[in-house]
Protein backbone atom coordinates (compact mmCIF):
# COMPACT_ATOMS: atom_id res chain seq x y z
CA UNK A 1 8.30 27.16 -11.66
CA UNK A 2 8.90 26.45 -15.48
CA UNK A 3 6.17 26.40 -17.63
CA UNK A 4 5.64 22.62 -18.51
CA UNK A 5 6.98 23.03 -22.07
CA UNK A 6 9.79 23.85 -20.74
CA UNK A 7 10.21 20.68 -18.73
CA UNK A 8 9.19 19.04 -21.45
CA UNK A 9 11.77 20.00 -23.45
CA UNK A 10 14.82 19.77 -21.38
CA UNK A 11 13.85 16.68 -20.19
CA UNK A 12 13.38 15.16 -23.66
CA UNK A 13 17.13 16.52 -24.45
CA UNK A 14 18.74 15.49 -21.09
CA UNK A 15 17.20 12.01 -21.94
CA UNK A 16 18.02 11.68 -25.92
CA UNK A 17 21.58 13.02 -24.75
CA UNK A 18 22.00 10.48 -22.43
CA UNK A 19 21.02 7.79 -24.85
CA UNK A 20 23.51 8.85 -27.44
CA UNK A 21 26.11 8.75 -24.23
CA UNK A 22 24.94 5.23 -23.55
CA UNK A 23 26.52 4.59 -27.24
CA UNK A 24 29.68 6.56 -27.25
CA UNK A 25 30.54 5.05 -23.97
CA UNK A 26 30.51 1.44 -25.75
CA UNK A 27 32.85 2.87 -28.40
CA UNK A 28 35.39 4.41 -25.85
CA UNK A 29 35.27 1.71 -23.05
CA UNK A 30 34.09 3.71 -20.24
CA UNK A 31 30.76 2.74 -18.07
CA UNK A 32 28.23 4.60 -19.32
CA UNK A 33 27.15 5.61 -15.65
CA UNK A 34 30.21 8.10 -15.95
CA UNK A 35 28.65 9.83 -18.73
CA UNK A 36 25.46 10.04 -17.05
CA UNK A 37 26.45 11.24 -14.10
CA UNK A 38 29.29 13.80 -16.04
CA UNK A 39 25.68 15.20 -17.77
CA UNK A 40 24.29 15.70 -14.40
CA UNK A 41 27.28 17.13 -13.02
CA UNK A 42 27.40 19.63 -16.40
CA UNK A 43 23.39 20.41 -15.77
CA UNK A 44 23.85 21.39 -12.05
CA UNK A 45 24.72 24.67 -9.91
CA UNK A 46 28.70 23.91 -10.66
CA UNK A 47 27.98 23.36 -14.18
CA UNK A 48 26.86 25.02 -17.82
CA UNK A 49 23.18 23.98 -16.65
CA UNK A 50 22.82 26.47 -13.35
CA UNK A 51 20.55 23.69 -11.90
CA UNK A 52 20.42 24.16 -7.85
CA UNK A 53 19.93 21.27 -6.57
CA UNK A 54 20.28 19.67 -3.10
CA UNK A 55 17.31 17.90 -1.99
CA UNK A 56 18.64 14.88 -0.41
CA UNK A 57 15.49 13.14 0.17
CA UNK A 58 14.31 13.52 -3.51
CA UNK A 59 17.62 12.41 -4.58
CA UNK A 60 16.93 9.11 -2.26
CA UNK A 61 13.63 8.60 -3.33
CA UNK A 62 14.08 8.47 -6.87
CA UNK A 63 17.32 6.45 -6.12
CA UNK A 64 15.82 3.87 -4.15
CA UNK A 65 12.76 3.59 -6.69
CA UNK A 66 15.34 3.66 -9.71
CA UNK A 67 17.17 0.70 -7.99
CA UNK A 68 13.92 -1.49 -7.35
CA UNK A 69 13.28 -1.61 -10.74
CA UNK A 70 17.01 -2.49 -11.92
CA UNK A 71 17.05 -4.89 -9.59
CA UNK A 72 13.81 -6.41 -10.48
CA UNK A 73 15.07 -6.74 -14.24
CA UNK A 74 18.34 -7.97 -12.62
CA UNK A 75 16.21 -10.98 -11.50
CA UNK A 76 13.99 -11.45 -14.56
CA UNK A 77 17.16 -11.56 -16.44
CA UNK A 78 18.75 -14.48 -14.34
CA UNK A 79 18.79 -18.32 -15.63
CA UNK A 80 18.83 -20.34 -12.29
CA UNK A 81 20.16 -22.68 -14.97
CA UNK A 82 23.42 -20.37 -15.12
CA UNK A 83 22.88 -18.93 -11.45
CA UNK A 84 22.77 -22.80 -9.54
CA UNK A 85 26.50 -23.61 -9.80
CA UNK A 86 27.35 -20.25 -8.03
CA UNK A 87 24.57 -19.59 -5.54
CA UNK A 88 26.87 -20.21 -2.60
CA UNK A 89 29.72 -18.16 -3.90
CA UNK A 90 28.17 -15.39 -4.49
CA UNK A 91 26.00 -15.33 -1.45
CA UNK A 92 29.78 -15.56 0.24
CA UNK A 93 30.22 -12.43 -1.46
CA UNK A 94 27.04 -10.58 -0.60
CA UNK A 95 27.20 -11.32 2.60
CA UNK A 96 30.73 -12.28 4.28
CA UNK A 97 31.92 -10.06 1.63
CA UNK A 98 30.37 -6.93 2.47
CA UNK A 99 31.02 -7.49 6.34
CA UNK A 100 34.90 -7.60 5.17
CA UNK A 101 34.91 -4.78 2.37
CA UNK A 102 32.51 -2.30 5.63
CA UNK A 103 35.34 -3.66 8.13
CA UNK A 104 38.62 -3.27 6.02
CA UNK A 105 37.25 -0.06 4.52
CA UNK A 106 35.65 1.73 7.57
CA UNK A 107 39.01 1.46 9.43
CA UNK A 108 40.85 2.60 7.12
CA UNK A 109 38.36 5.36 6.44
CA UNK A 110 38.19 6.36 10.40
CA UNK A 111 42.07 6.39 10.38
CA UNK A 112 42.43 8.16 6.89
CA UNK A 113 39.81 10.92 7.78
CA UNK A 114 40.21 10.76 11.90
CA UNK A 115 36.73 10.04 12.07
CA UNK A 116 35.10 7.95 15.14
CA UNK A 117 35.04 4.04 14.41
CA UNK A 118 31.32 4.10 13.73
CA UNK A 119 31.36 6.65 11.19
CA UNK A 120 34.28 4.97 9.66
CA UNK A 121 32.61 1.90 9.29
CA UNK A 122 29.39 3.32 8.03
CA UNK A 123 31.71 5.21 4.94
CA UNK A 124 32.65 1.46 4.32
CA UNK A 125 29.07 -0.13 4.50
CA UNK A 126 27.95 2.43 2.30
CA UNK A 127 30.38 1.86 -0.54
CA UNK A 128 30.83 -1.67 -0.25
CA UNK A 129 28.81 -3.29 -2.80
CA UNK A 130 29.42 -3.60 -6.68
CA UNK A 131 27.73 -2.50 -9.94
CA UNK A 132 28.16 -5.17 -12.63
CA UNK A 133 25.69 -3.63 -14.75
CA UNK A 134 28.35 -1.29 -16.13
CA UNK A 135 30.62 -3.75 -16.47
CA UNK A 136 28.87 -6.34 -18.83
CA UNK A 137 27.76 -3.30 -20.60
CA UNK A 138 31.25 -2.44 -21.84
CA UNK A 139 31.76 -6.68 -22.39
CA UNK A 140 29.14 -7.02 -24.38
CA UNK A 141 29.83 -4.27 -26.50
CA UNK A 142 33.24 -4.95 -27.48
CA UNK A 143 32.31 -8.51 -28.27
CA UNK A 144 34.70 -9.77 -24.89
CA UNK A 145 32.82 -12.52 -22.06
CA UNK A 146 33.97 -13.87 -19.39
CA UNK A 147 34.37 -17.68 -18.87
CA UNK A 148 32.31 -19.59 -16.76
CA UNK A 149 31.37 -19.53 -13.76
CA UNK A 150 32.88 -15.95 -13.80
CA UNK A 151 30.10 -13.98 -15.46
CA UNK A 152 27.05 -15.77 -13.60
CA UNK A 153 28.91 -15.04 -10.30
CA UNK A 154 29.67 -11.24 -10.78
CA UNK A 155 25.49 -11.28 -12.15
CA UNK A 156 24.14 -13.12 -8.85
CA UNK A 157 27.05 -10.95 -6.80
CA UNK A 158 25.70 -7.82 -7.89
CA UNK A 159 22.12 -8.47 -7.62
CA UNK A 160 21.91 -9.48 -4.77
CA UNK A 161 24.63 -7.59 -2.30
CA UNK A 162 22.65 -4.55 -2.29
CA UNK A 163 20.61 -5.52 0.14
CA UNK A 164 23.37 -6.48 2.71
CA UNK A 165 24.63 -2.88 2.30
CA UNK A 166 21.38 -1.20 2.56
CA UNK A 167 20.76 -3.28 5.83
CA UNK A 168 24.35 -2.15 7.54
CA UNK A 169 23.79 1.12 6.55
CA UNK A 170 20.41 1.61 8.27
CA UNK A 171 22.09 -0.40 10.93
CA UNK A 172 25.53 1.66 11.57
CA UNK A 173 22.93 5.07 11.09
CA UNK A 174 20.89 3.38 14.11
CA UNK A 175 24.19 2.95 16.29
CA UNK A 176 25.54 6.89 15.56
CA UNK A 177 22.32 8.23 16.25
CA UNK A 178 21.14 6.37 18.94
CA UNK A 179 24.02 4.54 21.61
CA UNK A 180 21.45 2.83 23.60
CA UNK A 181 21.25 0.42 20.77
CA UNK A 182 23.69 -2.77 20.66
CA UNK A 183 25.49 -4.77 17.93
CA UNK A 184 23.07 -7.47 19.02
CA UNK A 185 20.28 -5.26 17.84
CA UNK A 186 22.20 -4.86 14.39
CA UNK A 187 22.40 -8.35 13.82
CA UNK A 188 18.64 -9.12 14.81
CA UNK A 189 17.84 -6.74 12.10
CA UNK A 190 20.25 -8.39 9.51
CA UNK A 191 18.40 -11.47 10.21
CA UNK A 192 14.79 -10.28 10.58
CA UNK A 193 15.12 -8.35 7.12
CA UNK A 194 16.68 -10.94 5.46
CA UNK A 195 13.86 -13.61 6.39
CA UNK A 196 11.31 -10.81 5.36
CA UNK A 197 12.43 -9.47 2.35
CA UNK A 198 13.39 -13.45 1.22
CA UNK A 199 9.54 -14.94 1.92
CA UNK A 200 7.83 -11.50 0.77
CA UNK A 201 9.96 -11.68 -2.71
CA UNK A 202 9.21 -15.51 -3.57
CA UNK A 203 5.11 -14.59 -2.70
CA UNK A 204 5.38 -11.96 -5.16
CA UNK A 205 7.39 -13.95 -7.57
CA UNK A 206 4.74 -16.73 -7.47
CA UNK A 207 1.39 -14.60 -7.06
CA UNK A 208 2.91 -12.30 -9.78
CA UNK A 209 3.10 -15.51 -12.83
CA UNK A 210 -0.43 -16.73 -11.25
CA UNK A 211 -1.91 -13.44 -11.23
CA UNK A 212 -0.58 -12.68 -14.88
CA UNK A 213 -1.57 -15.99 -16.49
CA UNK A 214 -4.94 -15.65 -14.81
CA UNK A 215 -6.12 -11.97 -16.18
CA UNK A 216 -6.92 -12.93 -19.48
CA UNK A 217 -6.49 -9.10 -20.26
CA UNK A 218 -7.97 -8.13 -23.80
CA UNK A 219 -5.19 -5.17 -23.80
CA UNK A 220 -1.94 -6.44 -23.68
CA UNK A 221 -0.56 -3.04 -23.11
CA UNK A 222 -2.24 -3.16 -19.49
CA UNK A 223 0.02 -6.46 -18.46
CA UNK A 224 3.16 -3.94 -18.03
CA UNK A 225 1.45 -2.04 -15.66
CA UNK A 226 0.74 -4.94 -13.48
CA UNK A 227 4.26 -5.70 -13.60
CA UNK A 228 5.55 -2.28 -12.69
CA UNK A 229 2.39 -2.72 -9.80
CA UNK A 230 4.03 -5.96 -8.19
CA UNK A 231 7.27 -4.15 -8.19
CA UNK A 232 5.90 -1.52 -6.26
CA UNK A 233 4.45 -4.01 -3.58
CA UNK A 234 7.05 -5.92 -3.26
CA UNK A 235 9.49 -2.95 -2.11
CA UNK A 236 7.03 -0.93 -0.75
CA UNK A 237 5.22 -3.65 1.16
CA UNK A 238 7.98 -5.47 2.10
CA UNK A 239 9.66 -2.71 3.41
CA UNK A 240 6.34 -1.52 5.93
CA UNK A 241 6.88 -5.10 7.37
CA UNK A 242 10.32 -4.19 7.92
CA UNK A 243 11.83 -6.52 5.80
CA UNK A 244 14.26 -5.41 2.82
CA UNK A 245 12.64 -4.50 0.03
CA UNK A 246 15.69 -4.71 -2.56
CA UNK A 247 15.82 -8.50 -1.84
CA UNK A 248 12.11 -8.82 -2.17
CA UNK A 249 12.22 -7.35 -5.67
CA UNK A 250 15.39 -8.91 -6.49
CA UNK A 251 13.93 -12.29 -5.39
CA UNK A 252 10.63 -11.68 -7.55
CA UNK A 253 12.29 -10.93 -10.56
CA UNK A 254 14.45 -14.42 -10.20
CA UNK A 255 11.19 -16.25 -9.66
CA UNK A 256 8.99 -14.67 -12.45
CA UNK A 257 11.93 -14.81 -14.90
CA UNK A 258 12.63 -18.73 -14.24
CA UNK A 259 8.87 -19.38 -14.49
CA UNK A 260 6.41 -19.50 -17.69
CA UNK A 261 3.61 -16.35 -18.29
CA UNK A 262 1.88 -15.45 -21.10
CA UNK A 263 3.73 -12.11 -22.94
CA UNK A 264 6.81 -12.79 -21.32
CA UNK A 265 8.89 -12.00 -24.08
CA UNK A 266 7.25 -8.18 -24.71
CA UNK A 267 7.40 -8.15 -20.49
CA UNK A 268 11.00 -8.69 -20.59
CA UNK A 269 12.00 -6.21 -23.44
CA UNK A 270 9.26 -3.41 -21.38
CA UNK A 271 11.62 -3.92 -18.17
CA UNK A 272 14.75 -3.89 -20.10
CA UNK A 273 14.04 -0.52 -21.50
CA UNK A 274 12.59 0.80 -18.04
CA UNK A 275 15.80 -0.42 -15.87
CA UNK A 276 17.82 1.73 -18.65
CA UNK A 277 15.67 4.89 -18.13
CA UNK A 278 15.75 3.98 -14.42
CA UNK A 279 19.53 4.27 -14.58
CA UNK A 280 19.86 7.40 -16.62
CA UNK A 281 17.14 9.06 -14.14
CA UNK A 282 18.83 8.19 -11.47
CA UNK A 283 23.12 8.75 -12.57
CA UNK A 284 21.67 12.21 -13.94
CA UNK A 285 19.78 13.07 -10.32
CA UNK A 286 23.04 11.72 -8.37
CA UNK A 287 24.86 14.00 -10.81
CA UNK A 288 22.52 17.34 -10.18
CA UNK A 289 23.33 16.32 -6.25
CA UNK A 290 27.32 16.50 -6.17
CA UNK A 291 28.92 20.01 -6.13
CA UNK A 292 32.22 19.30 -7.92
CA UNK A 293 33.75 22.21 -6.33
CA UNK A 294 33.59 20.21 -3.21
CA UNK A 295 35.26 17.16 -4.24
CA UNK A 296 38.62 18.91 -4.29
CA UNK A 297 38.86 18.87 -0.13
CA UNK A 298 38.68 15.75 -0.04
CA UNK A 299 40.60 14.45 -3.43
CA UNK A 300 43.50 12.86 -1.31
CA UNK A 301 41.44 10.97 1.56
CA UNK A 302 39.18 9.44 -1.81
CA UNK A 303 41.83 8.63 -3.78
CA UNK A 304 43.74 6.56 -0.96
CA UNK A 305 40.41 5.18 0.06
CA UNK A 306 39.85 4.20 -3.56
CA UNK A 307 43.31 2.77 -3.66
CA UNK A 308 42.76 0.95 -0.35
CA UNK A 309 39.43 -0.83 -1.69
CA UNK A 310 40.79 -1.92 -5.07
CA UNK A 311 44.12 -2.95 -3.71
CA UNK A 312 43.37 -4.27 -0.76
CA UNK A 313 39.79 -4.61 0.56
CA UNK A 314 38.13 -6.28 -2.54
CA UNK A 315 40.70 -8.71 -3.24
CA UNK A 316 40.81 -9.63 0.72
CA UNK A 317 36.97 -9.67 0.85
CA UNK A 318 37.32 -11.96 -2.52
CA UNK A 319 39.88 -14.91 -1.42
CA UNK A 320 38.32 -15.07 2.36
CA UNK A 321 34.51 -15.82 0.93
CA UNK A 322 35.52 -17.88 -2.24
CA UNK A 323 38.30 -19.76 0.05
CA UNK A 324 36.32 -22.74 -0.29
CA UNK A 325 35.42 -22.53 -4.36
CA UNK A 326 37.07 -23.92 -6.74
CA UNK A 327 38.13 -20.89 -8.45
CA UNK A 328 41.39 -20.52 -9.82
CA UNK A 329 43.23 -17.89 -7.85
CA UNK A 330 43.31 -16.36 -11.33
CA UNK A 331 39.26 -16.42 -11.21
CA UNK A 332 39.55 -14.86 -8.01
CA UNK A 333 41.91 -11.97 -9.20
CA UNK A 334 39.38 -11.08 -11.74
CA UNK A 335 36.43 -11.38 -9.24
CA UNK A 336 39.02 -8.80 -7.39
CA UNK A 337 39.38 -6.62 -10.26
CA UNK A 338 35.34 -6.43 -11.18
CA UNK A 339 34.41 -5.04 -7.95
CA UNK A 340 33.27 -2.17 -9.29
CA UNK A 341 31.10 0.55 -7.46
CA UNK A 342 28.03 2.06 -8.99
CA UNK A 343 24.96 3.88 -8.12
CA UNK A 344 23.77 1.93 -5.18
CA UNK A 345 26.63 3.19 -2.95
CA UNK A 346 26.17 7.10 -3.68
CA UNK A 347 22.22 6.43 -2.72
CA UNK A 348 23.28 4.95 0.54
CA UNK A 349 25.40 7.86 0.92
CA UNK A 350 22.02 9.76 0.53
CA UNK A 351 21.41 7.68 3.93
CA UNK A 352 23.60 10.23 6.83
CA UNK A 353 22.21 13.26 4.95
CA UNK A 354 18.88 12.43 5.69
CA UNK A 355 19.82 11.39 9.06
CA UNK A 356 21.79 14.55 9.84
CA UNK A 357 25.02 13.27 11.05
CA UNK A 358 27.46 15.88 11.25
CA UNK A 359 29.95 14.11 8.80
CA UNK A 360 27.34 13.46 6.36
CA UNK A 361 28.25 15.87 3.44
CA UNK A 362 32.14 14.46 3.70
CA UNK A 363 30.86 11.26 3.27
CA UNK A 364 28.76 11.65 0.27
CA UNK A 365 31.36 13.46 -1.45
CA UNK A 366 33.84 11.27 -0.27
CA UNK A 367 31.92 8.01 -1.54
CA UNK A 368 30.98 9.45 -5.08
CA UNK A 369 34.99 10.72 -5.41
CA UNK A 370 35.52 6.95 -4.90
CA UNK A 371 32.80 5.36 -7.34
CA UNK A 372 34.26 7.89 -9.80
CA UNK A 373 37.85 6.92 -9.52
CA UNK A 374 36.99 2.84 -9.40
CA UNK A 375 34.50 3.12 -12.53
CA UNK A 376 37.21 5.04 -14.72
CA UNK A 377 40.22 2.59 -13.14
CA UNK A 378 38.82 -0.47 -13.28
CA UNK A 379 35.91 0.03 -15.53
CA UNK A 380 38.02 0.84 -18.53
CA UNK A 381 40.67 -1.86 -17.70
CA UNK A 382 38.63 -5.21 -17.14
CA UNK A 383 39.20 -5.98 -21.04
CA UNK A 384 42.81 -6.24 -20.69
CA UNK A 385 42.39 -7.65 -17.61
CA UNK A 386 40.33 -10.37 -18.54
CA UNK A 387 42.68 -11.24 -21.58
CA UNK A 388 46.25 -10.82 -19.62
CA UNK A 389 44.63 -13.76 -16.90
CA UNK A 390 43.66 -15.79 -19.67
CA UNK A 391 39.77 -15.38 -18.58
CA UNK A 392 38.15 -13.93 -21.62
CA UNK A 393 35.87 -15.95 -23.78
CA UNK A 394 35.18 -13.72 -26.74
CA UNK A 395 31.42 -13.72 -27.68
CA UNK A 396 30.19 -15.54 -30.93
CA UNK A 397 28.54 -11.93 -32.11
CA UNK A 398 31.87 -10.35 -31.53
CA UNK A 399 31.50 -7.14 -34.23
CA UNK A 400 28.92 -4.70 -33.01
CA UNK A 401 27.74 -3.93 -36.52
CA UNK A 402 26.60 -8.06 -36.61
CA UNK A 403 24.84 -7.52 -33.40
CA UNK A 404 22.43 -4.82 -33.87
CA UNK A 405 21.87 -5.98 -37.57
CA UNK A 406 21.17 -9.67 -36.40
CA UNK A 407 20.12 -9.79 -32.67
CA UNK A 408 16.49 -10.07 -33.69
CA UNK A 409 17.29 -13.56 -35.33
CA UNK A 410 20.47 -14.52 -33.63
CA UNK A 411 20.65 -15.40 -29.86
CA UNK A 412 24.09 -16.94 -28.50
CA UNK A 413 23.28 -19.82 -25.88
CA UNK A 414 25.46 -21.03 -23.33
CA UNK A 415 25.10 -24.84 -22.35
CA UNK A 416 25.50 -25.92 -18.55
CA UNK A 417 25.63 -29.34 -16.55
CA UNK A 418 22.48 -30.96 -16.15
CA UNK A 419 21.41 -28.83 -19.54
CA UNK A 420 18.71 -30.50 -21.86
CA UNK A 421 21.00 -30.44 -24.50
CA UNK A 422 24.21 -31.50 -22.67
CA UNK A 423 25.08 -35.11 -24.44
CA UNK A 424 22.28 -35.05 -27.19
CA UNK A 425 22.82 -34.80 -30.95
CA UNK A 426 20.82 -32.00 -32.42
CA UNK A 427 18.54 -33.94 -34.15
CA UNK A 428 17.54 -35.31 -31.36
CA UNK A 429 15.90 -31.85 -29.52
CA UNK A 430 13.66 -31.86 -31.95
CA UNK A 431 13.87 -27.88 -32.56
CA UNK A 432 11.26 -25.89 -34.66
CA UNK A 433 11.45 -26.15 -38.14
CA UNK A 434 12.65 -22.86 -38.62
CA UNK A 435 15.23 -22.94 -35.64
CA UNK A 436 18.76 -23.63 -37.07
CA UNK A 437 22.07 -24.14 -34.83
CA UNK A 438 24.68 -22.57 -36.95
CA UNK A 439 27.69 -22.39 -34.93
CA UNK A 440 28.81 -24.20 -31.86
CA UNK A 441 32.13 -22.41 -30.11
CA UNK A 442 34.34 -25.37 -27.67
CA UNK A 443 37.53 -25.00 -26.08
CA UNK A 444 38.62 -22.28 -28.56
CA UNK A 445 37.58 -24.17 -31.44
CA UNK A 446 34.47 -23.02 -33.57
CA UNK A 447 32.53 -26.05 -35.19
CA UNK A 448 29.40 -25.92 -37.86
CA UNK A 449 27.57 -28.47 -36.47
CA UNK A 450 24.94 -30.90 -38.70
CA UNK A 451 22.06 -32.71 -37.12
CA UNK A 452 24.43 -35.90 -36.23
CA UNK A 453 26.69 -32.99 -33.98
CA UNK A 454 26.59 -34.26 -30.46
CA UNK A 455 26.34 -30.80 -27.63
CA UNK A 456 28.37 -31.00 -24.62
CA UNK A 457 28.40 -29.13 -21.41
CA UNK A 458 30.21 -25.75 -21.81
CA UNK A 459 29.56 -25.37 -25.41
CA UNK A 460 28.53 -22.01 -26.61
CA UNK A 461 25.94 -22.01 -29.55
CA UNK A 462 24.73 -19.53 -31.92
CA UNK A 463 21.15 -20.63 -32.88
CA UNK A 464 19.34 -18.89 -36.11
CA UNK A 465 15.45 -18.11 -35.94
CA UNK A 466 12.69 -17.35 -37.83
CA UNK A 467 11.14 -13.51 -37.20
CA UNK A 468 7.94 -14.92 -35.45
CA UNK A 469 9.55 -17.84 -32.94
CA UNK A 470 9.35 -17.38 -29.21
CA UNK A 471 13.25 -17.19 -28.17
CA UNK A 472 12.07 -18.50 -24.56
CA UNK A 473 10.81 -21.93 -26.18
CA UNK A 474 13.84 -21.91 -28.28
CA UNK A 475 16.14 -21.73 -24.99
CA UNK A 476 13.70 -24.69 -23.23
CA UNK A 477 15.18 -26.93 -25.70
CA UNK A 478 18.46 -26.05 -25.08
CA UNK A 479 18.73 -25.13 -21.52
């Protein structure tokens, strides 16, 4: 064992180094879960590091605890305001969509690899659901959004499809490893966790803004720690019931974030900056896990696999659940196209290690050849994507430089239907005195407004601040 200053150390430089990667991957266009996961891959028994590593089960632990918290923020960081209009499309996709992406995908997988129907569709429930997180990373960096309802669907999408994965994972596992079981069984799972994991979230949600408002803690430092606690019993107890604890935190998150707590603001920003270490922690132990020199066997099967998923399975999956939207079949091309997978399906692939089947190493290596090859494919080309269908709506902060300098006294605010400000003059929301709208951005026109300006539906503003106001309050007038 290292001595701790040791630890110390190369943890502090794996982290910082990581950070810095977080940046240059903004600057070049690629994910920055690549570059995490390249830094693992560099630090491991294959790399310049000489770290041995292959403890599946620690892997999966911090995995699974990384991914609670991401999805926790996920929530917190979700307007129902933006989410309403697309609750049932993206549900489509997290549920009827993953059933499609495991069916299309396994098969292909069991004839690709001549493995047994079972553990071809368990290689497809364990890399069918997305990572959007990397996605609006790169958007929001190079000053490119998506139009509505596009970006709130891929949010809600990727939020909240892990679940349905982890579920016919465990599920699949359960068939392999024990035959007596039935599909009936499966599905009385599905639906048991489901119901679980969906009360058990909203009690935490709720008990979580009551518990938090009712403290009265003289140490405001100690509030973050109750948050990170009600994270921890929402997964951890929600999973002892048997219910599924992603959707429980998932769930929380959405309720806490759409309701009103004292030191919300500082609560936010602590989970922000946690969900980030969560993700480099958990890329870099993914990383240490993968031999590369193993990857090579199975280069071709991955590659057509990948090919077969971004091709063929995603858009499928896509136009069957949005058939009754009213998306564009250009919205439903890009939908296709931002399918992108992420962390959550290498931890699932942690799931056959742990259970021993004899296929279990080809699968993990097979699953993270295929996040790797639809991150750097489709990762670095949603940009020009986005602009050749017509579907980009370039952000208001669009320089990088303006961002950081201003994004303590700038916010950009999108108006819905229904929103307070929809059809009112400015004047008339009454704003703070030191809360100026300075620029209002509709249908490709950009428009200083004065106090007479009347805001519609779909406009995107840029509102100005003074150092001290509460950006939640600001949004209540607006939203």
């Amino acid at each position: 064992m290292a001595p701790i200053e040791w630890l110390l150390l190369i943890a502090g430089a794996v982290l910082l180094i990581s950070t810095l990667a977080g940046k240059v991957s903004g600057l070049l266009g690629v994910p920055s879960l690549v570059l995490f996961l390249a830094i693992g891959m560099l630090a491991g028994s294959d790399g310049l590091g000489g770290i041995y590593f292959d403890n599946a089960a620690a892997a999966q632990a911090i995995g699974v605890t990384a991914l609670a918290f991401i999805l926790f923020f996920g929530g917190l960081d979700t307007p129902l305001s933006r989410a309403k209009p697309v609750v049932r499309a993206s549900l489509a996709l997290s549920t009827l969509g993953i059933v499609l992406t495991t069916l299309t995908v396994g098969l292909f997988a069991a004839w690709t690899l001549k493995l047994p129907p079972l553990v071809g569709l368990l290689l497809g429930a364990v890399i069918s659901s997305t990572d959007a997180a990397a996605v609006f990373s790169i958007l929001g960096y190079r000053g490119i959004r998506l139009k509505d309802p596009l970006e709130p669907l891929l949010e809600l999408e990727s939020g909240s499809n892990d679940p349905m994965a982890v579920m016919l994972t465990v599920g699949l596992i359960g068939l392999i490893t024990n035959p007596a079981n039935s599909a009936l069984t499966l599905m009385t799972m599905l639906v048991v966790q489901v119901a679980i994991g969906a009360i058990a979230g909203y009690a935490v949600g709720r008990f979580g803004v009551w518990l938090i408002n009712s403290l009265r803690l003289k140490q405001e430092g100690l509030y973050p720690v109750v948050t990170v606690a009600l994270v921890a019993l929402a997964y951890g107890g929600t999973a002892v019931l048997g219910g599924s604890g992603f959707l429980a935190v998932y769930l929380a998150g959405i309720v806490m974030g759409n309701s009103d707590f004292i030191h919300k603001k500082s609560l936010v920003r602590f989970h922000d900056g946690l969900a980030w270490l969560m993700q480099i922690a958990m890329f870099l132990t993914l990383g240490l896990l993968v031999f590369p020199s193993q990857l090579i066997s199975v280069a071709g099967a991955s590659l057509a696999i990948a090919a077969f998923l971004i091709v063929v399975a995603r858009p499928l999956a896509v136009f069957v659940s949005l058939s009754l939207s009213k998306l564009t079949a250009r919205d439903k091309l890009l939908v296709s196209w931002v399918g992108l997978r992420g962390a959550a399906p290498i931890i699932l692939a942690t799931f056959p290690l742990l259970a021993g089947l004899p296929q279990a190493q080809m699968i993990f290596n097979v699953v993270f050849f295929v996040v790797l090859t639809s991150v750097l494919i489709q990762g670095t080309t949603i940009p020009m994507v986005a602009r050749s269908l017509g579907l980009n709506a370039p952000a208001l902060l669009a320089e990088p430089a303006l961002r950081e300098h201003a994004s303590e006294h700038l916010v950009e605010v999108q108006l819905q239907e229904g929103s307070t400000g929809a059809g009112k003059r400015i004047i008339d929301l009454h704003l703070p005195a030191q809360v100026l709208v300075v620029l209002i951005a509709r249908g490709g026109e950009h428009i200083v407004p004065t106090g007479s300006t009347e805001l519609q539906a779909g406009d995107r503003i840029l509102v100005a601040a003074g150092e001290n106001e509460d950006w939640e309050q600001i949004k209540a007038f607006l939203v």
